[in-house]
Protein backbone atom coordinates (compact mmCIF):
# COMPACT_ATOMS: atom_id res chain seq x y z
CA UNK A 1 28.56 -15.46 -29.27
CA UNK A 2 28.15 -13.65 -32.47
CA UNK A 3 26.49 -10.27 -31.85
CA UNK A 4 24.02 -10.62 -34.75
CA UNK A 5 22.56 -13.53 -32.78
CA UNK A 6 21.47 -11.79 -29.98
CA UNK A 7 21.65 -7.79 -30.78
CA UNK A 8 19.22 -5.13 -30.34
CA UNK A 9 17.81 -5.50 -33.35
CA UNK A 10 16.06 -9.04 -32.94
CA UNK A 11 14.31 -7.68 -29.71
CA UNK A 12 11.37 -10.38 -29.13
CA UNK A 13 7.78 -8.51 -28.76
CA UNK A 14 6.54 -9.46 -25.37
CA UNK A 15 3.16 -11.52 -24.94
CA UNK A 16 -0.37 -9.99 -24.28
CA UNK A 17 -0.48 -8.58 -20.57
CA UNK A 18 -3.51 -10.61 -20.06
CA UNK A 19 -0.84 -13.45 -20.58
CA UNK A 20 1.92 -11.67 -18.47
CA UNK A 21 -0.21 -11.85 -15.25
CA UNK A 22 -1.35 -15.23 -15.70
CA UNK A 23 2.33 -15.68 -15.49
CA UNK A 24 3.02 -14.08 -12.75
CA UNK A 25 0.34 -15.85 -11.04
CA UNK A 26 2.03 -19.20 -11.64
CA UNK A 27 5.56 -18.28 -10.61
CA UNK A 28 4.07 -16.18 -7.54
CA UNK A 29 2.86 -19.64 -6.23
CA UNK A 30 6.01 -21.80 -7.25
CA UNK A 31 7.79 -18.54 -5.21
CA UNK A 32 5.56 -18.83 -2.29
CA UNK A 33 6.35 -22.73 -2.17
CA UNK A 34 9.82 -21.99 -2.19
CA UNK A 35 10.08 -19.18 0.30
CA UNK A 36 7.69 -21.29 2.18
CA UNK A 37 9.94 -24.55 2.37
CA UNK A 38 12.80 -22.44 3.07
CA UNK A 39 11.21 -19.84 6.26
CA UNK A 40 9.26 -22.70 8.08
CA UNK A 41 12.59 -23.82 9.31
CA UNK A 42 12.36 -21.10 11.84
CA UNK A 43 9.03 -21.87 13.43
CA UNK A 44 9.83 -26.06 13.53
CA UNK A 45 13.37 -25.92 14.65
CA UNK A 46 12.27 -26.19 18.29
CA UNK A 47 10.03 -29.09 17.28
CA UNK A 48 12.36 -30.48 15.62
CA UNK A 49 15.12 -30.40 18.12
CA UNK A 50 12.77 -31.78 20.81
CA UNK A 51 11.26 -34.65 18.98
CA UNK A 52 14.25 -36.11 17.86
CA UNK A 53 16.18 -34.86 21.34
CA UNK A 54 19.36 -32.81 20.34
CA UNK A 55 20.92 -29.99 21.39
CA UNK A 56 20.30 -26.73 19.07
CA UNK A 57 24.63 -27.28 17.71
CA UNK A 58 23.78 -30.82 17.54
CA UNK A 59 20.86 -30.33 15.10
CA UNK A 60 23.14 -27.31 13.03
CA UNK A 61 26.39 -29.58 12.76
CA UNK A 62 24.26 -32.94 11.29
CA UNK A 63 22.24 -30.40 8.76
CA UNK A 64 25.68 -29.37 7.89
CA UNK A 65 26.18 -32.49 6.50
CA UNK A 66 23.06 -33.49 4.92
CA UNK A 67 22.44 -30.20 2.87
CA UNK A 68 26.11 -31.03 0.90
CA UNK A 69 23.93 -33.12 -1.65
CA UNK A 70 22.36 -29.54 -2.25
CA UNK A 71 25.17 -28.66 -4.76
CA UNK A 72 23.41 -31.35 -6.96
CA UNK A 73 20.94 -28.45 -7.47
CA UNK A 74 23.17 -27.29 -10.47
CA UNK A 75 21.47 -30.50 -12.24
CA UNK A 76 17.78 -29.26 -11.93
CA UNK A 77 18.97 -25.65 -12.74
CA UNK A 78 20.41 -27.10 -16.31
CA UNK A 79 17.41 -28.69 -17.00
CA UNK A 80 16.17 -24.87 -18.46
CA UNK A 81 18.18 -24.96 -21.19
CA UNK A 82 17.84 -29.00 -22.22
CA UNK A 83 14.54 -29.73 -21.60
CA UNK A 84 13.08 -25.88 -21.80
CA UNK A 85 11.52 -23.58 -18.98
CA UNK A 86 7.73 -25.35 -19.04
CA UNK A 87 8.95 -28.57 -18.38
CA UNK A 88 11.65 -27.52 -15.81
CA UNK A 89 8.95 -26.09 -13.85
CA UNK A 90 6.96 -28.72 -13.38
CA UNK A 91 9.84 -31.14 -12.16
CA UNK A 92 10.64 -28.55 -9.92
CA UNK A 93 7.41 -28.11 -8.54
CA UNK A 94 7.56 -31.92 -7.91
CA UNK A 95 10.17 -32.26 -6.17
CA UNK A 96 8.44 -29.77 -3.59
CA UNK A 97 5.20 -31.21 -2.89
CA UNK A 98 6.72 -34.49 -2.54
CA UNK A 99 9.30 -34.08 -0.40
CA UNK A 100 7.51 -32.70 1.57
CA UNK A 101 4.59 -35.04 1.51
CA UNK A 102 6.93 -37.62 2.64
CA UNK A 103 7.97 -35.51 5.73
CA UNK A 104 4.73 -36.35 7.02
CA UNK A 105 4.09 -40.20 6.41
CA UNK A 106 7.81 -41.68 6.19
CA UNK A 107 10.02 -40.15 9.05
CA UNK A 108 9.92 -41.94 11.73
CA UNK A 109 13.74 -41.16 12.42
CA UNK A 110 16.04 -38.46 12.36
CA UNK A 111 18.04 -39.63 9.37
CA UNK A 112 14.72 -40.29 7.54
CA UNK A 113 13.40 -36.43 8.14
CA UNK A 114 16.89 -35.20 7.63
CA UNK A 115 16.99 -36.86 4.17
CA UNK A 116 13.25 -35.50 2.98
CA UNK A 117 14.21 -32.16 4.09
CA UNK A 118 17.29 -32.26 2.30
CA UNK A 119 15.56 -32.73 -1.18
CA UNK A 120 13.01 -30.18 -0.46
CA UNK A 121 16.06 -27.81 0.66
CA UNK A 122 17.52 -29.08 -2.72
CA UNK A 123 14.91 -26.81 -4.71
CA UNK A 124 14.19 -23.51 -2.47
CA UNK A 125 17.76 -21.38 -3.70
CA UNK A 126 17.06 -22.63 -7.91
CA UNK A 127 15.21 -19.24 -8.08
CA UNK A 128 14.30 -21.27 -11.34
CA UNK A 129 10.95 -19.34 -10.86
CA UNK A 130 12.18 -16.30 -12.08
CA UNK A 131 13.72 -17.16 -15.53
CA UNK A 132 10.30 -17.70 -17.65
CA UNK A 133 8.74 -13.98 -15.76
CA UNK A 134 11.90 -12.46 -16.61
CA UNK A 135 12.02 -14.01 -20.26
CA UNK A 136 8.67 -12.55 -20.91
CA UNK A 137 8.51 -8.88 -18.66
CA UNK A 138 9.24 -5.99 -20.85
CA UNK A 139 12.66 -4.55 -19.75
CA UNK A 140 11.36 -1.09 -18.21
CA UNK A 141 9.62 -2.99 -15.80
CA UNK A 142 11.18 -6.42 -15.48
CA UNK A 143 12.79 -5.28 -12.35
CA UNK A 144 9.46 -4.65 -10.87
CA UNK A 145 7.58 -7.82 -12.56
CA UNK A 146 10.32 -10.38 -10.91
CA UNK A 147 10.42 -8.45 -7.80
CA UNK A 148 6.74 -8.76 -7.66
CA UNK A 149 6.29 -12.13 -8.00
CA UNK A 150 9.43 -12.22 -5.61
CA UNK A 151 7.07 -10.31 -2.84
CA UNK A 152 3.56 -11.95 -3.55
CA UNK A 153 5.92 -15.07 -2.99
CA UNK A 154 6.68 -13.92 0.58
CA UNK A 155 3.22 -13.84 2.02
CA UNK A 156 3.44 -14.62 5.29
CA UNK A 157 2.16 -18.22 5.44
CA UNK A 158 4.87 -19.61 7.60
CA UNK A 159 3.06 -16.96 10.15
CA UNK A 160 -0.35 -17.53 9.76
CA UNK A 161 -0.51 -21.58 9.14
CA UNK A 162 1.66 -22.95 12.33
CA UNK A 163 -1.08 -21.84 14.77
CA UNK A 164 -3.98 -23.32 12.70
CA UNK A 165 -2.31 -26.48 12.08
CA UNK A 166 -0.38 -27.06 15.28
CA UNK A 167 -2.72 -24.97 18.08
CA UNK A 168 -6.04 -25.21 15.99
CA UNK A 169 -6.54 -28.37 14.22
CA UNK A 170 -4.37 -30.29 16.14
CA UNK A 171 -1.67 -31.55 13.69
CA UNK A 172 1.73 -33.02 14.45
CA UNK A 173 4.21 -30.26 13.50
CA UNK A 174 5.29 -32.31 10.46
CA UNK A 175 2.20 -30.89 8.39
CA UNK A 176 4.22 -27.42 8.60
CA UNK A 177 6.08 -28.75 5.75
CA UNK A 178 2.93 -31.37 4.50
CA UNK A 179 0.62 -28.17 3.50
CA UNK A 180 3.06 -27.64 0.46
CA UNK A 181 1.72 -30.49 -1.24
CA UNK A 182 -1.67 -28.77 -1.51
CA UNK A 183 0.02 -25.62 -2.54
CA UNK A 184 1.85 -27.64 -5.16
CA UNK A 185 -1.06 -29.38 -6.86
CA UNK A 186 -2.74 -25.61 -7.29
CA UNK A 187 0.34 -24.47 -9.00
CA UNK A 188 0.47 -27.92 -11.30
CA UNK A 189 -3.05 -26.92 -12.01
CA UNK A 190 -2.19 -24.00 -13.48
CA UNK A 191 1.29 -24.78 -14.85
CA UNK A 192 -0.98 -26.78 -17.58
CA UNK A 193 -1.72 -23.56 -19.26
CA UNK A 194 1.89 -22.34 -19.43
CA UNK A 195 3.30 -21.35 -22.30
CA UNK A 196 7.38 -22.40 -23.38
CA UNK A 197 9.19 -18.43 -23.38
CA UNK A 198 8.97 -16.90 -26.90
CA UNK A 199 12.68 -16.47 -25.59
CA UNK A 200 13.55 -20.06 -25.29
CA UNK A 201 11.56 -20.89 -28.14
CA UNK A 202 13.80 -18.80 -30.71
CA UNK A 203 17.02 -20.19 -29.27
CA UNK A 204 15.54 -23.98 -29.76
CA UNK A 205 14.65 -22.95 -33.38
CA UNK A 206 17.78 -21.55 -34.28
CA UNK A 207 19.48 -24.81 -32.84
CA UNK A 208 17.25 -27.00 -34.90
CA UNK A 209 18.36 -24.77 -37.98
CA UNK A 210 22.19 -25.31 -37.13
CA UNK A 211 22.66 -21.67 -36.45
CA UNK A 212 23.33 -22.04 -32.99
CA UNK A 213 25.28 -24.08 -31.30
CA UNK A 214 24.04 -26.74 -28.48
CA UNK A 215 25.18 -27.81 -25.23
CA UNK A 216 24.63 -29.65 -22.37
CA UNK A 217 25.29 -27.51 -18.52
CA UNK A 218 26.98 -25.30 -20.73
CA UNK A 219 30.45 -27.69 -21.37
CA UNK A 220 32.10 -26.08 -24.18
CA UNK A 221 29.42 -22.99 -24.49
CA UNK A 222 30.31 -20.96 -21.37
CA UNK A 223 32.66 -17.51 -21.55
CA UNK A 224 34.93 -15.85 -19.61
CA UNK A 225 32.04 -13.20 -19.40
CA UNK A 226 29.62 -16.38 -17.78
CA UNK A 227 32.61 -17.11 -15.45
CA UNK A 228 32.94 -13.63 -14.46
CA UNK A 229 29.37 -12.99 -13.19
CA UNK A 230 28.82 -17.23 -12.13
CA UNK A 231 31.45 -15.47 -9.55
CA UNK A 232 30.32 -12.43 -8.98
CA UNK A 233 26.57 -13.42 -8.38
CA UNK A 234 28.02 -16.44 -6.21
CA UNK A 235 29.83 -14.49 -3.64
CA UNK A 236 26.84 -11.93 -3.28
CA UNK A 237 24.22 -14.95 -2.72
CA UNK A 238 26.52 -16.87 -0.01
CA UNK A 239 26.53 -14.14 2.19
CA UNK A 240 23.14 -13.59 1.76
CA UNK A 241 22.55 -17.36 2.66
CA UNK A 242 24.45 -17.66 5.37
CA UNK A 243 23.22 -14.95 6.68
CA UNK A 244 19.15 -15.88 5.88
CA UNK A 245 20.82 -19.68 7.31
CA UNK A 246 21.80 -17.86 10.76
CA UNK A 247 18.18 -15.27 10.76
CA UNK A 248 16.04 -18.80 10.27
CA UNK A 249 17.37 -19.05 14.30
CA UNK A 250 15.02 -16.50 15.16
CA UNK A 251 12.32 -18.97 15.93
CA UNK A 252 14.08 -20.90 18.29
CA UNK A 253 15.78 -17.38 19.98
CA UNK A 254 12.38 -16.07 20.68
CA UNK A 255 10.79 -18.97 21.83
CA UNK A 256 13.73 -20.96 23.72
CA UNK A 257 15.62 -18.33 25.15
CA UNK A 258 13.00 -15.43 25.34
CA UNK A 259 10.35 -17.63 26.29
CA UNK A 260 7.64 -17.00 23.58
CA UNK A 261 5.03 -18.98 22.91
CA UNK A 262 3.88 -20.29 19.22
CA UNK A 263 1.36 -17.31 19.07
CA UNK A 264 3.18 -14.90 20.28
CA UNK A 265 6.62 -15.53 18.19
CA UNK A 266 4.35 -16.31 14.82
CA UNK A 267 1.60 -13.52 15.48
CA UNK A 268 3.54 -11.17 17.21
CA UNK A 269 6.94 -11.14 15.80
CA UNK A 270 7.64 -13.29 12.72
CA UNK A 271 4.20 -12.04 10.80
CA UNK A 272 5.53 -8.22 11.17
CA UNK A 273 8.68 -9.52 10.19
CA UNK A 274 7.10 -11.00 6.98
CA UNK A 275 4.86 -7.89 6.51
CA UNK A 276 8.06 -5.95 6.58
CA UNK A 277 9.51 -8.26 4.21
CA UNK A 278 6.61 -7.80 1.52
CA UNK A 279 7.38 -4.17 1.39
CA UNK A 280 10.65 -4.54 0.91
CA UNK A 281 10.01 -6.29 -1.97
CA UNK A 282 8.03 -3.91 -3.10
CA UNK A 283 10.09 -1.08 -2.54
CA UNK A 284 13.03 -3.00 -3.73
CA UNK A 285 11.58 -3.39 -7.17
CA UNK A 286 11.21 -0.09 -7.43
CA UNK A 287 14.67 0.86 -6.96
CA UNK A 288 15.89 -2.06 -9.03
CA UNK A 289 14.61 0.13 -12.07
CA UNK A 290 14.68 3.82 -10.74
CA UNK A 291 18.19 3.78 -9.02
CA UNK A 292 19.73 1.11 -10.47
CA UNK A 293 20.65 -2.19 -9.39
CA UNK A 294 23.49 -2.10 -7.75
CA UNK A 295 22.86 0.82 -5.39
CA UNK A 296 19.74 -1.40 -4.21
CA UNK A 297 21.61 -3.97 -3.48
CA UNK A 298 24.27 -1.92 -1.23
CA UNK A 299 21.62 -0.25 0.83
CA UNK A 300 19.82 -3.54 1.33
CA UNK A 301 22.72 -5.43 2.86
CA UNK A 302 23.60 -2.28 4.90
CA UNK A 303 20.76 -1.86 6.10
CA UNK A 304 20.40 -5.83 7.50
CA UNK A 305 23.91 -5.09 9.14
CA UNK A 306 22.30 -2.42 11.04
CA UNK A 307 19.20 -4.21 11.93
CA UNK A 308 20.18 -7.89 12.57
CA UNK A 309 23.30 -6.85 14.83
CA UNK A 310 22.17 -5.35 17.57
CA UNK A 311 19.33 -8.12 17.86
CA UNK A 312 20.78 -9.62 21.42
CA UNK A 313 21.23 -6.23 22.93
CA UNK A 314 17.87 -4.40 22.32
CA UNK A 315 15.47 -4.13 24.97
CA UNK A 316 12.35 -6.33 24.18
CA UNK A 317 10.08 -3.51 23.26
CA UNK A 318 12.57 -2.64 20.42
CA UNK A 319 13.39 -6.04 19.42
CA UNK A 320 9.84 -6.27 17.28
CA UNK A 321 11.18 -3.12 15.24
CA UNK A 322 14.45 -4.18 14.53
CA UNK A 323 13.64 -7.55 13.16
CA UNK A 324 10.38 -6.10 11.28
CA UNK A 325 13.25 -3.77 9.70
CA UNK A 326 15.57 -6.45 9.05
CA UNK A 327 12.51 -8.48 7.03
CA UNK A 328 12.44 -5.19 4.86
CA UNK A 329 16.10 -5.04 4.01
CA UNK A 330 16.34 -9.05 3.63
CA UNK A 331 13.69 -8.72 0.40
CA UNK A 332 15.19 -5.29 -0.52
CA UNK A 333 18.80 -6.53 -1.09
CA UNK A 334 17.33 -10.24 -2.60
CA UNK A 335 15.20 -8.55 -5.08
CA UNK A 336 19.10 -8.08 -6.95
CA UNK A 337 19.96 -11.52 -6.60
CA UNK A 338 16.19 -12.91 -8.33
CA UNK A 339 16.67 -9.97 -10.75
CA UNK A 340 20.01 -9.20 -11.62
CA UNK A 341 21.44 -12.84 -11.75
CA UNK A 342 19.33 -14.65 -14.18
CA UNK A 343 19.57 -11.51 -16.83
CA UNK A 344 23.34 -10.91 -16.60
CA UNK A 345 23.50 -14.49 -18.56
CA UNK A 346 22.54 -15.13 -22.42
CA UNK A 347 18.91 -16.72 -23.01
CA UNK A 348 20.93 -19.87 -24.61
CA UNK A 349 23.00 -20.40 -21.34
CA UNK A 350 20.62 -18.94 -18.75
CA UNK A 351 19.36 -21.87 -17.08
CA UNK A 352 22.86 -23.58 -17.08
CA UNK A 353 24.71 -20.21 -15.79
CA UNK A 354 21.84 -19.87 -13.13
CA UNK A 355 22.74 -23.32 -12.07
CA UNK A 356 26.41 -22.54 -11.95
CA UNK A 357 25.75 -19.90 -9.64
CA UNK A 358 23.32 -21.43 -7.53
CA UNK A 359 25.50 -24.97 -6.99
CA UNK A 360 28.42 -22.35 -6.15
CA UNK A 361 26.14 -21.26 -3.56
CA UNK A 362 25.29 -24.19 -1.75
CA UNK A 363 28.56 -24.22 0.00
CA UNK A 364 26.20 -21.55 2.39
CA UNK A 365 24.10 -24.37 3.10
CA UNK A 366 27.42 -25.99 4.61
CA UNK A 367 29.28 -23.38 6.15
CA UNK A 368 25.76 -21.61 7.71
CA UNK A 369 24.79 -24.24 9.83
CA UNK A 370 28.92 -24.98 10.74
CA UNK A 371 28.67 -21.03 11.39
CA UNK A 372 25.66 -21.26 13.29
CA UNK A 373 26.53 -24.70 15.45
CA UNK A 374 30.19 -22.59 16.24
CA UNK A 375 28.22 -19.36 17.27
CA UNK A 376 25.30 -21.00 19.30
CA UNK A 377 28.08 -23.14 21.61
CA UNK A 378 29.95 -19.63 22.08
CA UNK A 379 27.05 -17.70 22.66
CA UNK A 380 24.17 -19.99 23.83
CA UNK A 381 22.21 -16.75 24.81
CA UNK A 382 22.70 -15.72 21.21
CA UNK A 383 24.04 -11.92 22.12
CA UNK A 384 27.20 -12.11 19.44
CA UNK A 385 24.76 -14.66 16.92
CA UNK A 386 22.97 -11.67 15.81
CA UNK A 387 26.19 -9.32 15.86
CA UNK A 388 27.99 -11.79 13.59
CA UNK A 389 25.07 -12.40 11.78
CA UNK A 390 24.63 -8.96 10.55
CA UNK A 391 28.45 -8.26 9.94
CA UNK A 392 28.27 -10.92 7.58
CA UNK A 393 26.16 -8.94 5.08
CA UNK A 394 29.18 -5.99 5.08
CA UNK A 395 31.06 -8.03 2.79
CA UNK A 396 28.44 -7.82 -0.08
CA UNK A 397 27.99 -4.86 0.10
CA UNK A 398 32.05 -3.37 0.32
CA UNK A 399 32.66 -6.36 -2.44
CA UNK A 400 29.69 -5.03 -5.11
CA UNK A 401 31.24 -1.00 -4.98
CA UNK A 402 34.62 -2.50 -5.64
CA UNK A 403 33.85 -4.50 -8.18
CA UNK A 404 31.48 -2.11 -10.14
CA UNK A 405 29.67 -5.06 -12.42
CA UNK A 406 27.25 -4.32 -15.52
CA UNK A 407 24.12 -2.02 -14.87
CA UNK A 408 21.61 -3.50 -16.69
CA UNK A 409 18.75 -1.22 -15.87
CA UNK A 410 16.04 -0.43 -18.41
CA UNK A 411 17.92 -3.27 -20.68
CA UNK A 412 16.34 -5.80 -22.92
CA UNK A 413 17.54 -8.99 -22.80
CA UNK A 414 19.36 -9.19 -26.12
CA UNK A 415 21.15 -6.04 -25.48
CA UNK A 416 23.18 -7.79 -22.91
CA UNK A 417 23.18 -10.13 -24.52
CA UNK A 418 25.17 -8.77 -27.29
CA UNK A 419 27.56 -7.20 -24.21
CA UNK A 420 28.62 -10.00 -23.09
């Protein structure tokens, strides 16, 4: 890229703050869907598994399977930079609600489910939600903007709604996932007032002009710089997915092996766990732009080792701590991946780099449930699940000192940019 293109000195001024939150707003809901879609897993796994009659490796070893489509996810990531972030949105907001719509009226079978929940899978690790807040955030607080959205995104639905629906109204436990169709229509009902990025808007302009070049997914347009942090970013999120794959067992430990019931695993554990998850969002915002991202990131997945593995050991009246703790740490150490991963790339290859990453990833959604199906026949009382499942997240961590990437705290956009 030529360094004239993208320097310092053609720093875009940032929309009205009025028009800021409205932004956040929208993105906080297509977050919520997401994290929604992706944590309800843990509270319908036992449904799952007895409506369709499988054994807990069974059920782990078929999603296996069905989730490698996932990588197609790379596709809907690309879309940013073809079709523009407003648009993009939308399609991806679609592709929630309906998929989950359809869980409801059209599964009748296992393979039916299994290939619904596979397309609404397909959209929850895009993180395409955070491009147009962090286009638009100012960069002393972008950290904490993202992050936010990140963390009003987390609010603990997937606690509060499976007793209303399931204990309450009566529902079958397929409305878990139906609800996000409401939730999706709000968020179209806003999107209509969305603006494209000032961001986005410049690089369309100056391709227009013939000033800068085009591309499609990046062929042609990518550097060795993209290729360095595609891989870099990549190996952070897997671990972190497998991991989160492996934690989204927690429902069915509790309930199946501890003997829980709905209320008391949703009520009593999972909503502190959420709680504890919104302040680590919080809190990891904070650090994102006070101590730097990559020191957040290390004490995040540090501190999930130390929570998460002693899970199966801890007497029950500690168990409630620990995994509250762990929900702080999960949202402390993702608040690098939303942040950090999207602005390492260049505006014109954002999208497309994004989706590089995040169809890297997917292999997670492949090897998590393999790990998961291998470590539930092993340990069916799920003692060594948790220790495994916590030693996973050492890697990360030893991998991002060694490594020593870019520290783009405080940074605008442009200035790295012109870095890379």
């Amino acid at each position: 890229m030529n360094k004239t293109e993208s320097s310092p000195a053609n720093i875009i001024k940032p929309r009205s703050r009025g028009y800021i939150a409205y932004l956040a707003i929208l993105m906080t809901i297509v977050a919520l869907i997401d994290w929604y879609i992706s944590g309800i897993k843990a509270t319908a796994l036992p449904y799952i598994i007895k409506e369709f009659n499988m054994t807990p490796a069974q059920f782990s070893w078929t999603e296996s399977l069905f989730l490698i489509p996932t990588f197609l996810v790379f596709f809907l990531n690309g879309l940013n930079d073809i079709i523009g972030r407003k648009l993009s949105i939308l399609i991806l907001m679609l592709l929630m609600g309906i998929s989950c719509i359809c869980i409801v009226y059209f599964t009748p079978s296992f393979l039916m489910f299994m290939t619904f929940y596979a397309v609404a899978m397909l959209t929850t690790v895009s993180n395409m939600w955070a491009i147009p807040i962090g286009e638009e955030a100012r960069a002393a607080n972008r950290g904490k903007m993202v992050a936010l959205v990140f963390t009003l995104g987390m609010i603990p639905l997937s606690a509060l709604l499976p007793s209303l629906l399931i204990d309450k109204l009566g529902l079958d436990w397929r409305w878990l996932y139906g609800v996000v169709f409401f939730m999706m229509m709000v968020g179209i009902i806003l999107w209509l007032f969305m603006k494209e990025t000032l961001r986005y808007e410049q690089i369309k302009a100056e391709r227009k002009a013939g000033t800068r070049k085009e591309h499609i997914f990046g062929v042609g347009n990518i550097t060795k710089g993209d290729v360095k942090y595609i891989a870099i970013g990549s190996l952070m999120w897997i671990c972190w997915l497998i991991n989160s794959c492996l934690t989204l067992w927690a429902g069915y430990y509790f309930m199946n092996i501890k003997g829980l019931t709905l209320q008391q695993w949703t009520t009593g554990i999972l909503l502190w766990a959420l709680i504890g998850m919104l302040v680590g969002g919080v809190v990891g915002g904070w650090a994102l732009d006070k101590i730097g991202r990559k020191l957040t990131f290390v004490i995040g997945c540090l501190g999930m080792t130390v929570c998460m593995a002693p899970l199966g050991f801890l007497p029950d009246s500690m168990v409630r701590i620990a995994f509250s703790l762990s929900g702080f740490f999960i949202a402390f150490s993702y608040s690098w991946i939303v942040v950090y991963i999207p602005e390492i790339f260049p505006t014109e290859r954002r999208g497309t780099c994004l989706g590089w990453t995040t169809t890297i990833t997917r292999i997670s959604y492949v090897l998590g449930p393999i790990v998961a199906a291998v470590l539930l026949t092993l340990s069916p009382k799920m003692e060594w699940f948790w220790v495994i499942t916590g030693a996973i997240m050492i890697i990360p961590a030893v991998s991002l000192i060694l490594i020593k990437p870019y520290e783009t705290k405080n940074k605008e956009l442009e200035e790295i940019d012109s870095r890379l």
